[in-house]
Protein backbone atom coordinates (compact mmCIF):
# COMPACT_ATOMS: atom_id res chain seq x y z
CA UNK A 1 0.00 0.00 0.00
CA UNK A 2 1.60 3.29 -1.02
CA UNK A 3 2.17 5.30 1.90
CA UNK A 4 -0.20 8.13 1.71
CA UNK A 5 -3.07 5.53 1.47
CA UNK A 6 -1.78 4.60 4.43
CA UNK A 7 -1.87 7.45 6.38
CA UNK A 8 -5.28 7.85 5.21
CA UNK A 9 -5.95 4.30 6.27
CA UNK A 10 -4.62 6.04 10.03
CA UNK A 11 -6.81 8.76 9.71
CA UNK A 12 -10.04 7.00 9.43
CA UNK A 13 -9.35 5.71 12.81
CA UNK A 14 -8.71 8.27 14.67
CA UNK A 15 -11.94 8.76 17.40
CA UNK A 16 -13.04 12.42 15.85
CA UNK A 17 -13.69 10.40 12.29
CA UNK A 18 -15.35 7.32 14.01
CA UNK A 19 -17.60 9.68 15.85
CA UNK A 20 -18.39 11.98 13.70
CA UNK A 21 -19.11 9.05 10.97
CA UNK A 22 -21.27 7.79 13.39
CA UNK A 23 -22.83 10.46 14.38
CA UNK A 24 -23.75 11.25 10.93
CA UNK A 25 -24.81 7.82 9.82
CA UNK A 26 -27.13 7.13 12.36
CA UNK A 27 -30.33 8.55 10.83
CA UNK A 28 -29.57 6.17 7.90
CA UNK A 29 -28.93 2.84 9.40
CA UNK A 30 -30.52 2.13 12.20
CA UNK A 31 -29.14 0.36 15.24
CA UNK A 32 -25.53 1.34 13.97
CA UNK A 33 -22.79 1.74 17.12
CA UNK A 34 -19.68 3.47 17.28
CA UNK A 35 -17.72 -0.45 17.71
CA UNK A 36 -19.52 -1.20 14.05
CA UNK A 37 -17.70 1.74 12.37
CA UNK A 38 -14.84 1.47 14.24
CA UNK A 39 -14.53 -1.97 12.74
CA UNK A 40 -15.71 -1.21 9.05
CA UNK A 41 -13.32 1.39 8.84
CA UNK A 42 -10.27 -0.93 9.95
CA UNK A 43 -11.78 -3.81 7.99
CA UNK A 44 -11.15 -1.20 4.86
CA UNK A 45 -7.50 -2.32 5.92
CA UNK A 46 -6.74 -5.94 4.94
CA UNK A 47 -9.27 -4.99 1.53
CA UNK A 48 -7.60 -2.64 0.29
CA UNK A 49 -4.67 -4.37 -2.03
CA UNK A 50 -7.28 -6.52 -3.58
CA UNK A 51 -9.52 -3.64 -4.71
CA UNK A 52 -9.28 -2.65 -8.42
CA UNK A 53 -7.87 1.21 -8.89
CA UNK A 54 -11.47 2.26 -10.01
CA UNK A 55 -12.45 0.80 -6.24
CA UNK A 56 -10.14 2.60 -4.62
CA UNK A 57 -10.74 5.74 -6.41
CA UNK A 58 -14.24 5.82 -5.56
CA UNK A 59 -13.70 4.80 -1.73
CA UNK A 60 -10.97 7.98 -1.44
CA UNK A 61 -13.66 10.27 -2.95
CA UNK A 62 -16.20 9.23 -0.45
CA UNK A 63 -13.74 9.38 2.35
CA UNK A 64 -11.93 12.67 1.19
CA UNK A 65 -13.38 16.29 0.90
CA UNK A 66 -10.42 18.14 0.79
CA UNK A 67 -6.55 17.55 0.95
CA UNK A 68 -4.54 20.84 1.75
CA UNK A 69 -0.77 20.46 1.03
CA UNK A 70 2.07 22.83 2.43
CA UNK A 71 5.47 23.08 3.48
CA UNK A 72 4.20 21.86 6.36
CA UNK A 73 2.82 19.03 5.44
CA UNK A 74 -0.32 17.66 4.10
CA UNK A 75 -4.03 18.00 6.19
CA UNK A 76 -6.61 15.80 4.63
CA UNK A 77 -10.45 16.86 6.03
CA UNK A 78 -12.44 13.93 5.86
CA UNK A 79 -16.33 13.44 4.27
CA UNK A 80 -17.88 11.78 7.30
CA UNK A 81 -21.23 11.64 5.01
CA UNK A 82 -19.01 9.80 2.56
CA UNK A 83 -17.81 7.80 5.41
CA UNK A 84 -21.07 6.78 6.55
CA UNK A 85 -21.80 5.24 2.94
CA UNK A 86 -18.18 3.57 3.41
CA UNK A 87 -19.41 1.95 6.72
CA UNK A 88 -23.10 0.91 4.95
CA UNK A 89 -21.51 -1.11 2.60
CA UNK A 90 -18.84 -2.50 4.63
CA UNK A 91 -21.73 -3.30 7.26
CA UNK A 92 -23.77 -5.03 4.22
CA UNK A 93 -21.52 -7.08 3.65
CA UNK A 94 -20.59 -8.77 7.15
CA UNK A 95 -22.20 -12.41 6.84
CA UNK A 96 -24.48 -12.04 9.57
CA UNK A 97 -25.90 -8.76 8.29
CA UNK A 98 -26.80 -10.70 5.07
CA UNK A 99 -28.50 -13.39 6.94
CA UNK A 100 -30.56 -11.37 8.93
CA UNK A 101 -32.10 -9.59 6.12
């Protein structure tokens, strides 16, 4: 994994992502707790290498709403409704999510 999509991979954990991507996906799946996207965005870990480029594109645009580079360094600022779709799908397709629907 190249080593920006790791850091990104870093960011998605960190507890003002996870809350905020819970926060805002809670209207749209019901029942959803802060351990379930905690552990969808850390299962996008061990996924990523086998995702086509096209994948991985779209999964950065949902995850990503703006990346600020500097001298500095780089800030990324993170689309926690784009996480929440991220989490959705990673939720759907857990095999006792499938079973129960």
């Amino acid at each position: 994994m190249p080593h920006s999509c790791g850091r990104l991979h870093n960011r998605g954990r960190s507890w003002k992502v996870i809350i905020g991507t819970w926060r805002s996906a809670r209207p749209e799946i019901d029942g959803l707790t802060e351990a379930e996207v905690r552990d969808a965005l850390e299962g996008l870990d061990p996924l990523w290498d086998e995702l086509f480029s096209a994948e991985q594109a779209r999964i950065v645009h949902l995850l990503v709403e703006r990346v600020d580079v500097g001298t500095d360094g780089i800030a990324i600022r993170p689309r926690t409704a784009g996480l929440a779709r991220v989490v959705a799908d990673l939720r759907a397709t857990r095999p006792e999510t499938r079973e129960a629907a």
